[in-house]
N, C-alpha and C. Protein backbone atom coordinates (compact mmCIF):
# COMPACT_ATOMS: atom_id res chain seq x y z
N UNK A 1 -15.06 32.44 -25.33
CA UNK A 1 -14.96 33.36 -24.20
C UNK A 1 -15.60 34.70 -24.56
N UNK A 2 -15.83 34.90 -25.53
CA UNK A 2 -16.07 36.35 -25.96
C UNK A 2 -17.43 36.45 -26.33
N UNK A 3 -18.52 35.38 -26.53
CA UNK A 3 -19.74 35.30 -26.19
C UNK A 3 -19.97 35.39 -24.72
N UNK A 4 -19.32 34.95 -24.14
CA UNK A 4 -19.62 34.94 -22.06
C UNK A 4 -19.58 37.13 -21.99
N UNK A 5 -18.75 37.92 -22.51
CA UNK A 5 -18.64 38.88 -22.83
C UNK A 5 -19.89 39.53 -22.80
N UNK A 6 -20.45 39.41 -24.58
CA UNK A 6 -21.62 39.60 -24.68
C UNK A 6 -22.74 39.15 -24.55
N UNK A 7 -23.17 39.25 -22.99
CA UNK A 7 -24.39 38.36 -22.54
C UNK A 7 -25.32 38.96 -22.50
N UNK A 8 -26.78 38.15 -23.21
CA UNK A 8 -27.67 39.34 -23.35
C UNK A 8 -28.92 38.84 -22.20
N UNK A 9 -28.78 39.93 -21.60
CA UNK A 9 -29.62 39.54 -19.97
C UNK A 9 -31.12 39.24 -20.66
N UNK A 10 -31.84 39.55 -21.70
CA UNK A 10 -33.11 39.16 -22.12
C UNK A 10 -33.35 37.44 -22.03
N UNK A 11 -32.24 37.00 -22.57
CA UNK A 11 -32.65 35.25 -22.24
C UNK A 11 -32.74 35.02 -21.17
N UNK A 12 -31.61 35.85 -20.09
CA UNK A 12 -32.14 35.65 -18.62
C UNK A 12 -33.33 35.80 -18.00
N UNK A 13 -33.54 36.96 -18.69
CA UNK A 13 -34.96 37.53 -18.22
C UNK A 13 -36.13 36.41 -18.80
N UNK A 14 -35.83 36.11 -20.01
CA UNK A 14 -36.96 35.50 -20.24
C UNK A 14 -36.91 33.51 -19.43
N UNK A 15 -35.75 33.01 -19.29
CA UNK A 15 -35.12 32.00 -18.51
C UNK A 15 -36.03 32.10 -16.76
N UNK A 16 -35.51 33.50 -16.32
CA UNK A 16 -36.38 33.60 -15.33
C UNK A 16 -38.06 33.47 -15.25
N UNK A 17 -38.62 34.02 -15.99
CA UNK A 17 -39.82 34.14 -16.70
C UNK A 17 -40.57 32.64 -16.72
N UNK A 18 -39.72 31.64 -17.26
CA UNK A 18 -40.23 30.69 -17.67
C UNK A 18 -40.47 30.05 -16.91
N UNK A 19 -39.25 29.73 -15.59
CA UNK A 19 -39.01 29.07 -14.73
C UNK A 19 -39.56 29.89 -13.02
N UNK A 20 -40.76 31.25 -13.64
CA UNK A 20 -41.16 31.62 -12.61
C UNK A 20 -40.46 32.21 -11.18
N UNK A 21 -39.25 32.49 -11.56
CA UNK A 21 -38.22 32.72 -10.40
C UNK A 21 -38.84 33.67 -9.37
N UNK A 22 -39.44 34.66 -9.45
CA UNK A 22 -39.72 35.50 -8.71
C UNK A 22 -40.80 34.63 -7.74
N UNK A 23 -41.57 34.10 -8.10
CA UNK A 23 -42.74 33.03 -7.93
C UNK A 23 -41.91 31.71 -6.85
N UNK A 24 -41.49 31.05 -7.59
CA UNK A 24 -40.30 29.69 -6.96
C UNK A 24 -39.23 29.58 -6.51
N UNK A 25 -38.62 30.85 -6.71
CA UNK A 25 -37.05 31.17 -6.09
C UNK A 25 -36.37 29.90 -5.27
N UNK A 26 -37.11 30.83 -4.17
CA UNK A 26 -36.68 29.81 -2.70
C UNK A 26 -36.88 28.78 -2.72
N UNK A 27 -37.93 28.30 -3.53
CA UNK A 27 -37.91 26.63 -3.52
C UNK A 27 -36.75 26.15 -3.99
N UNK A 28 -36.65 26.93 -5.47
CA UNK A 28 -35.18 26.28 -6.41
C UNK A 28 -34.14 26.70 -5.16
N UNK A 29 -33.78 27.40 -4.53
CA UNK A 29 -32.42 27.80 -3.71
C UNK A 29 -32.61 26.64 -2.70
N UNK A 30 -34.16 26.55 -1.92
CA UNK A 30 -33.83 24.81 -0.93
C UNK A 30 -33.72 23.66 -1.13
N UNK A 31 -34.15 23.47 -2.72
CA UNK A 31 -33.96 22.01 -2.87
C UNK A 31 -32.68 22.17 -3.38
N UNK A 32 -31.49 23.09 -4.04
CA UNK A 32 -30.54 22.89 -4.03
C UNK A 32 -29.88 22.66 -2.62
N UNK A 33 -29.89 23.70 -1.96
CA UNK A 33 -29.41 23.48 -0.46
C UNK A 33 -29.77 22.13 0.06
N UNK A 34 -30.66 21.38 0.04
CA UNK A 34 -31.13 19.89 0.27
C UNK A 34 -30.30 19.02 -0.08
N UNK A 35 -30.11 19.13 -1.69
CA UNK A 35 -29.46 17.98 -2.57
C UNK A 35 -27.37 18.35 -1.85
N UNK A 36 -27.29 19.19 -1.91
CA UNK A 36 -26.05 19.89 -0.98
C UNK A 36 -25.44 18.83 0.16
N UNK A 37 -27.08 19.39 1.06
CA UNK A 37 -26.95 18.77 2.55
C UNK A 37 -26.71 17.03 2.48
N UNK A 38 -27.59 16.60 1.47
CA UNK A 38 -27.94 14.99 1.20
C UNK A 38 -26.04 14.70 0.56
N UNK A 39 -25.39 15.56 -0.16
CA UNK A 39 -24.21 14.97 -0.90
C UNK A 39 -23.41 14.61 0.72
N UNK A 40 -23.27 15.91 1.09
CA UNK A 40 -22.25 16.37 2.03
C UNK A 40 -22.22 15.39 2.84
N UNK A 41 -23.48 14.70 3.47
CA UNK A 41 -24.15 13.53 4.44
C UNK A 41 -23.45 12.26 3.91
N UNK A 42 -23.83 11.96 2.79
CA UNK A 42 -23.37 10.84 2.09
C UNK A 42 -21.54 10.97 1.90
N UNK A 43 -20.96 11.70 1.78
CA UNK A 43 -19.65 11.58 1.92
C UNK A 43 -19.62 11.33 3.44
N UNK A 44 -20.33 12.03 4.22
CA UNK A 44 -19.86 12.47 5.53
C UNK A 44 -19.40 10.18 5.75
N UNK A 45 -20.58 9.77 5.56
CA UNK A 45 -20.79 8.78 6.14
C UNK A 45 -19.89 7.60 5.02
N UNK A 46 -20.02 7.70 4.44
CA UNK A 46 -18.20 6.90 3.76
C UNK A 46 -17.11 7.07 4.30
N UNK A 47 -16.46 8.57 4.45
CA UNK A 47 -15.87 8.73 5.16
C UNK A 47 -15.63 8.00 6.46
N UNK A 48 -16.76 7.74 7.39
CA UNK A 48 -17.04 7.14 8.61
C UNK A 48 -16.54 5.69 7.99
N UNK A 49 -17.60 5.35 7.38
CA UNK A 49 -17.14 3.94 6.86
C UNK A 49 -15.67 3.07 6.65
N UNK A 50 -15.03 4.30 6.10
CA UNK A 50 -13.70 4.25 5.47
C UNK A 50 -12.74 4.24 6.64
N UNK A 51 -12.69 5.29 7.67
CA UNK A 51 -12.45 5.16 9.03
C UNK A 51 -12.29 3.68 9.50
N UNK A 52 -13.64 3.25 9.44
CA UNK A 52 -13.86 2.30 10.76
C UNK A 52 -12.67 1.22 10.08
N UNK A 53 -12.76 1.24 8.37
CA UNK A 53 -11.90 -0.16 7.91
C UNK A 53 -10.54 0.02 8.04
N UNK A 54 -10.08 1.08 8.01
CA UNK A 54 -8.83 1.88 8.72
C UNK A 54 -8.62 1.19 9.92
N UNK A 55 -9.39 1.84 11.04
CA UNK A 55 -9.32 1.04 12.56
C UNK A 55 -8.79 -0.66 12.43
N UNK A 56 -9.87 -1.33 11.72
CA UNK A 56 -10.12 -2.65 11.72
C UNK A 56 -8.73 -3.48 11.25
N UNK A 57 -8.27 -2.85 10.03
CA UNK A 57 -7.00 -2.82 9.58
C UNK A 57 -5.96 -2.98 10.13
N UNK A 58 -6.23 -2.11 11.07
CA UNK A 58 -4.99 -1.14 11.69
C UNK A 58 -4.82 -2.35 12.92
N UNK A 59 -5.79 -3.09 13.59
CA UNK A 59 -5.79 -3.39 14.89
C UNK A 59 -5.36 -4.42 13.92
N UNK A 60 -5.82 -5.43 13.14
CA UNK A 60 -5.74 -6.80 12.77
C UNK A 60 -3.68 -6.30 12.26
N UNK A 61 -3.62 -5.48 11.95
CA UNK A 61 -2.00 -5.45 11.69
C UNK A 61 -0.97 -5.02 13.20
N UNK A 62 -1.60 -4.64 13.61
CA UNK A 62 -0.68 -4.26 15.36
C UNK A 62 -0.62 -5.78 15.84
N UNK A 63 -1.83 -6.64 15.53
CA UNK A 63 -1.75 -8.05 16.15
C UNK A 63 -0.97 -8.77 15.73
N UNK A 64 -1.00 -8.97 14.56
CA UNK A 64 -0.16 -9.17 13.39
C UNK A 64 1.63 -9.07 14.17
N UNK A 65 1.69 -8.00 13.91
CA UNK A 65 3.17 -7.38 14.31
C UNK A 65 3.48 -7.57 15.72
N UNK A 66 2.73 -7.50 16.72
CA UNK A 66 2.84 -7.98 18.01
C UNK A 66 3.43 -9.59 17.92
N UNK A 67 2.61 -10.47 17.23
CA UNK A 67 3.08 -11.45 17.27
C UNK A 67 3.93 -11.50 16.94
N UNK A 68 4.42 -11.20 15.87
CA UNK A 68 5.88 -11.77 14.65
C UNK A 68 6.78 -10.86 15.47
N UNK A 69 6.65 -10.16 16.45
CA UNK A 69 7.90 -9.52 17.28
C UNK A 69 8.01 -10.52 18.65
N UNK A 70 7.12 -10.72 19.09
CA UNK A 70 7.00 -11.57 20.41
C UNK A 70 8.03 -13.36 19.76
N UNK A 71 7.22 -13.55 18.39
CA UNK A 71 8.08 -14.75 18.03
C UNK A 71 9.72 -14.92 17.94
N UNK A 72 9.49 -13.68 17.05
CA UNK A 72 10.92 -13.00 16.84
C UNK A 72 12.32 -13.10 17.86
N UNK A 73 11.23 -12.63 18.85
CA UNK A 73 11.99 -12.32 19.79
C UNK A 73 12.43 -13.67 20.79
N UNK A 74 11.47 -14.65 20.70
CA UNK A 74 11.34 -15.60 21.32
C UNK A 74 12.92 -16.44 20.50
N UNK A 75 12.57 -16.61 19.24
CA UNK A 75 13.51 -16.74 18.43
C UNK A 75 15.24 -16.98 18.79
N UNK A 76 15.36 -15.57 18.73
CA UNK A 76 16.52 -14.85 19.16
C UNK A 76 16.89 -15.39 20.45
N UNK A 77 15.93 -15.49 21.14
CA UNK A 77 16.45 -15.93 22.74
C UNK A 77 16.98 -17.42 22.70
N UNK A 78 16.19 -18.28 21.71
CA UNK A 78 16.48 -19.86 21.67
C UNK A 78 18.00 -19.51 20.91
N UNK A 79 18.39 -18.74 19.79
CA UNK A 79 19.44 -18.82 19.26
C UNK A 79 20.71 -18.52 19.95
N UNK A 80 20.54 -17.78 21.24
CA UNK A 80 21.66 -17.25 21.67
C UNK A 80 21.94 -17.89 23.27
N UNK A 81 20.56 -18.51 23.54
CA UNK A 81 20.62 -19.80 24.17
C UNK A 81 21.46 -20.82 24.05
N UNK A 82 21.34 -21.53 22.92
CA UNK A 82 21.64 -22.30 21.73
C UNK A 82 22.88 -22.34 21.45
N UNK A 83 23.80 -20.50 21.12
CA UNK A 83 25.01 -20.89 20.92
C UNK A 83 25.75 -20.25 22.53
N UNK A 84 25.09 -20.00 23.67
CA UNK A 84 26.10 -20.43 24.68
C UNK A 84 26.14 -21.81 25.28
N UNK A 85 25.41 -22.94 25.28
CA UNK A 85 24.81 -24.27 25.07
C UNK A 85 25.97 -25.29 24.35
N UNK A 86 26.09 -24.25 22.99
CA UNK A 86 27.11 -24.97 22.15
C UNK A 86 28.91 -24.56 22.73
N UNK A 87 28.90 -23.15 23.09
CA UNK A 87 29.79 -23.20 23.16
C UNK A 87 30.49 -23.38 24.61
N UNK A 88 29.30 -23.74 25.59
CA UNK A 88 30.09 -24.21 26.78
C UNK A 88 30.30 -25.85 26.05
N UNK A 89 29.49 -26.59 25.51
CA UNK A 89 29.82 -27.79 25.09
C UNK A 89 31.24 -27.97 24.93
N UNK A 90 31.72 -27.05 23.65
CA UNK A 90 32.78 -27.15 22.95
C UNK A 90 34.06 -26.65 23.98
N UNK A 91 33.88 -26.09 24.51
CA UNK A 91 35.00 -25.40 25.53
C UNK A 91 35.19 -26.68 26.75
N UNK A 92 34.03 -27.86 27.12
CA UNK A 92 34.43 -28.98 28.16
C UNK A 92 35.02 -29.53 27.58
N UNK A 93 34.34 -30.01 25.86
CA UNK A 93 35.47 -31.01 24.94
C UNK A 93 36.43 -30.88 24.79
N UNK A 94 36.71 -29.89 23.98
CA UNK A 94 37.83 -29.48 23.48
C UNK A 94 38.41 -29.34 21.89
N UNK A 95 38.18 -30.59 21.07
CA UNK A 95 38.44 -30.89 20.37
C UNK A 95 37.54 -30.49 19.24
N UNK A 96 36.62 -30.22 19.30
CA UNK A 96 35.69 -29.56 18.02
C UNK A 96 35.29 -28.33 17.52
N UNK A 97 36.62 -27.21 17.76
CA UNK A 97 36.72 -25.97 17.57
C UNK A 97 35.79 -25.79 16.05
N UNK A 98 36.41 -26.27 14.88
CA UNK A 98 35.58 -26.36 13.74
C UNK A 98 34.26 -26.33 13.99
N UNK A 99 33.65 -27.28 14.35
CA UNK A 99 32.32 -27.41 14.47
C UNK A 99 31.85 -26.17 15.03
N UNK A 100 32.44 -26.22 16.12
CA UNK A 100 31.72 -24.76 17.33
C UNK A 100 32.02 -23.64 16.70
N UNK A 101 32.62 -23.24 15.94
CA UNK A 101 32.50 -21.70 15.06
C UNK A 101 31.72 -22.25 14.24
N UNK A 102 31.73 -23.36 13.09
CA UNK A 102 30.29 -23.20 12.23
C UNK A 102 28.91 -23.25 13.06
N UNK A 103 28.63 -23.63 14.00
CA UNK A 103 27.64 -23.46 14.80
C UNK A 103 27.54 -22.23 15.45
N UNK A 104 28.18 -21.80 15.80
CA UNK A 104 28.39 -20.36 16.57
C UNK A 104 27.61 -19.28 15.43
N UNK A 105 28.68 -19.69 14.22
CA UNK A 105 28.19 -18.67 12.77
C UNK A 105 27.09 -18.94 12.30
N UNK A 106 26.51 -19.63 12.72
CA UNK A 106 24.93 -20.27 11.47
C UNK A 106 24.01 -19.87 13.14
N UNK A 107 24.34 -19.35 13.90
CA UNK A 107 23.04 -19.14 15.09
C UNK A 107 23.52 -17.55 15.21
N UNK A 108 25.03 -16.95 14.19
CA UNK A 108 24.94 -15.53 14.80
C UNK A 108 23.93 -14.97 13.11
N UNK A 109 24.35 -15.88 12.28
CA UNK A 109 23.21 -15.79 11.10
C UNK A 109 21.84 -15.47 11.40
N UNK A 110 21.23 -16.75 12.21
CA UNK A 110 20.18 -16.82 12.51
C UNK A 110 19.62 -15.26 13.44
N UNK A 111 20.54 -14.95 14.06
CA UNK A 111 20.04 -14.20 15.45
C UNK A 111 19.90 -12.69 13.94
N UNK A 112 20.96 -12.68 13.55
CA UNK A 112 20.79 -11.63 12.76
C UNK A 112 19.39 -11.25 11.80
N UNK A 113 19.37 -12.67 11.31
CA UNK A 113 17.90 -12.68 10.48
C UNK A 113 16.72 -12.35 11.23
N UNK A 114 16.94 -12.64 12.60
CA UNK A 114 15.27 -12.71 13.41
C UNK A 114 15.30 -10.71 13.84
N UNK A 115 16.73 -10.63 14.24
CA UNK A 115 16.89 -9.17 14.47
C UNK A 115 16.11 -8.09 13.63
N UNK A 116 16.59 -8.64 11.94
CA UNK A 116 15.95 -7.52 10.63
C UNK A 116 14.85 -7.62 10.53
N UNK A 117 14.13 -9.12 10.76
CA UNK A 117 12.73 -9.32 11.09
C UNK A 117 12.00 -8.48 11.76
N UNK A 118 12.73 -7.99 12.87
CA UNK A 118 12.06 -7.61 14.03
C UNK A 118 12.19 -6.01 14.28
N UNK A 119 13.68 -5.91 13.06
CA UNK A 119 13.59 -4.18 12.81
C UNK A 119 12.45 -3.59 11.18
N UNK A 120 12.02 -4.50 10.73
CA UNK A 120 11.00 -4.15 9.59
C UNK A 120 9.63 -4.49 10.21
N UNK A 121 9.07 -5.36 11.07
CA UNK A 121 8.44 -5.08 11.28
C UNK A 121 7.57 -3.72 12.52
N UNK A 122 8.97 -3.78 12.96
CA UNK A 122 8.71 -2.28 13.97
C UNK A 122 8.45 -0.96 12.30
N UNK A 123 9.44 -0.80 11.84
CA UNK A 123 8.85 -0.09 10.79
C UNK A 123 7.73 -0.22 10.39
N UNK A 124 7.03 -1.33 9.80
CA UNK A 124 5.76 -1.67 9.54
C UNK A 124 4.69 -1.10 10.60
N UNK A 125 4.90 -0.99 11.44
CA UNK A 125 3.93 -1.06 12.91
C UNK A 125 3.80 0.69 12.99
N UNK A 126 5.06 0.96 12.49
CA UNK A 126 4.81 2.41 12.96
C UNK A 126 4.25 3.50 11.56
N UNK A 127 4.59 2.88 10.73
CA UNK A 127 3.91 3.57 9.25
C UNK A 127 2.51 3.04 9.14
N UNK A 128 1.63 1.82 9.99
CA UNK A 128 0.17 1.68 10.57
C UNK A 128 0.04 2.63 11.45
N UNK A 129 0.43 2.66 12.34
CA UNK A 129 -0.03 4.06 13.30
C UNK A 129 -0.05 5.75 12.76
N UNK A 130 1.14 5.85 11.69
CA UNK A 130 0.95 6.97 11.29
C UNK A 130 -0.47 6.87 10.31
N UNK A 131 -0.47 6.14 9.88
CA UNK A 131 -1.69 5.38 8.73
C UNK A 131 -2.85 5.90 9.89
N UNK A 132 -2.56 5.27 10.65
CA UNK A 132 -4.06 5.51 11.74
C UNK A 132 -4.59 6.68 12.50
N UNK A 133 -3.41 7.59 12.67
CA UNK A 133 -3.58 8.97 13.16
C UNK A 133 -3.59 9.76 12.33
N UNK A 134 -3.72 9.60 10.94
CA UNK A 134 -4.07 9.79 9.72
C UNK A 134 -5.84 9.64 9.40
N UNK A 135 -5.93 8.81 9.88
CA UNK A 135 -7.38 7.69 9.55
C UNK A 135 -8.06 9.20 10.74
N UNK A 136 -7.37 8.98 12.02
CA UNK A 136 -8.26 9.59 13.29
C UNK A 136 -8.52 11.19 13.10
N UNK A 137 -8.31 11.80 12.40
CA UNK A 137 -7.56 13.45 12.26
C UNK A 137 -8.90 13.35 11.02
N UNK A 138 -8.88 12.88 9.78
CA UNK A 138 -9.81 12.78 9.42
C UNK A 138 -11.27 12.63 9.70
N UNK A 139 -11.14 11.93 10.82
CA UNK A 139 -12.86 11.63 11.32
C UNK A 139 -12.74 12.35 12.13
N UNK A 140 -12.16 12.66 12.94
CA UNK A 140 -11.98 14.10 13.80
C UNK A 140 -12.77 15.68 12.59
N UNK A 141 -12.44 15.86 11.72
CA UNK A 141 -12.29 16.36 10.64
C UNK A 141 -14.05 16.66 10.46
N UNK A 142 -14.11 15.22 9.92
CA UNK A 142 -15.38 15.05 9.06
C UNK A 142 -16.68 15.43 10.49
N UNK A 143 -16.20 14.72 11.99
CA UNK A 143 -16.96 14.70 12.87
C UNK A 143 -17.36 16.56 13.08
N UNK A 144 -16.42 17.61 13.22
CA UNK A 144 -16.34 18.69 13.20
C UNK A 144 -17.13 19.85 12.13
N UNK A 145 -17.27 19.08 10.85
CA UNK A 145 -17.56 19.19 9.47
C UNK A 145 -19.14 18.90 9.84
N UNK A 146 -19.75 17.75 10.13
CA UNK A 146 -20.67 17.81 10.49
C UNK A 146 -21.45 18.56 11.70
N UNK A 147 -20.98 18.56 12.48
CA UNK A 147 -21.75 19.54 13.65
C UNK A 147 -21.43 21.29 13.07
N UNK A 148 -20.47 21.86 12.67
CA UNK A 148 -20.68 23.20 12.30
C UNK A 148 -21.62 23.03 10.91
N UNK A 149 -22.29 22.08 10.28
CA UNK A 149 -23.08 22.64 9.10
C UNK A 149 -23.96 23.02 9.74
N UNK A 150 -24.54 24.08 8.59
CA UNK A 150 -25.91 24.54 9.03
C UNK A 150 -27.01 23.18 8.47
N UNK A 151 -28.18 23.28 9.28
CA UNK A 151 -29.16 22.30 9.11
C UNK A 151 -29.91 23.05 7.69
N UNK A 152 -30.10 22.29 6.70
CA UNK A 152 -31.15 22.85 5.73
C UNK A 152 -32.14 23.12 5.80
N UNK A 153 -32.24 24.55 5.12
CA UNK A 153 -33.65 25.48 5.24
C UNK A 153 -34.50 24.65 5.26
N UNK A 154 -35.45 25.48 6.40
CA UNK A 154 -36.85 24.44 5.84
C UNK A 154 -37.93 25.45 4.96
N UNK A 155 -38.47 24.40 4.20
CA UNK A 155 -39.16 24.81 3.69
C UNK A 155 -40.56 25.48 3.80
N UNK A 156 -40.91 26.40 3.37
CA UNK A 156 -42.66 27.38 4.06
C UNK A 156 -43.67 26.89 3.10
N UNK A 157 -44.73 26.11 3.55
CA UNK A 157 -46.07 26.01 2.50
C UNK A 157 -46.30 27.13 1.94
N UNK A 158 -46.89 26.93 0.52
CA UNK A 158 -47.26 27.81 -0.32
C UNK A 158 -48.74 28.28 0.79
């Protein structure tokens, strides 16, 4: 740190010198500004990229979850179908109380299982959407990022 201290502007001077600065300046300042513009572009457009697989993601998992809730749900309806089915059965008979509570209990099982099913995948569905308005805010972002840059200098023939 204590060489950065004592800096002796002659190597600069002669650094400049070599490399003609007074002469090339602006060239060296646009092709940096260029290589700049070219990085900034190239993220810009990954970014985009990265987006779109976000989207693609995002829709192939809403479908996803649409279904396994629609099944779910379909599910649930046969099970509770199922045990009023059973238990008008058991209530004309009479005689097979046993049976009709283990049946009753293995379809309030069932209904329960399709229920947690159907409460994780709503979770799932909604930590994709935050995922995705996540994804959108970004390209919102980057889209914004691009239109306020400035366009790179152009360059003046010698």
């Amino acid at each position: 740190f204590g060489s950065l201290l004592n800096f002796d502007t002659s190597s600069f001077a002669d650094l400049s010198a070599s490399l003609n600065l007074d002469l090339y300046g602006g060239f060296y300042v646009a092709a940096a500004a260029t290589f700049v513009a070219v990085y900034q572009s190239r993220m810009a457009a990954k970014a985009d990229a990265q987006i779109v697989e976000i989207e693609k993601n995002y829709k192939v998992q809403l479908a996803d979850a649409r279904d396994a809730v629609l099944s779910a749900a379909a599910s649930a309806d046969i099970a509770a179908s199922g045990a009023a089915s059973a238990r008008r059965s058991v209530s004309r008979t009479g005689p097979a109380e046993m049976l009709e509570s283990s049946k009753i209990k293995e379809l309030s099982v069932d209904k329960e299982m399709v229920e947690r099913k159907v409460e994780g995948l709503t979770r799932s569905l909604e930590v994709t959407q935050t995922n995705l308005k996540f994804a959108e805010d970004i390209l919102k972002k980057t889209a914004q990022l691009k239109r306020s840059a400035p366009p790179p200098p152009a360059q003046k023939p010698v």
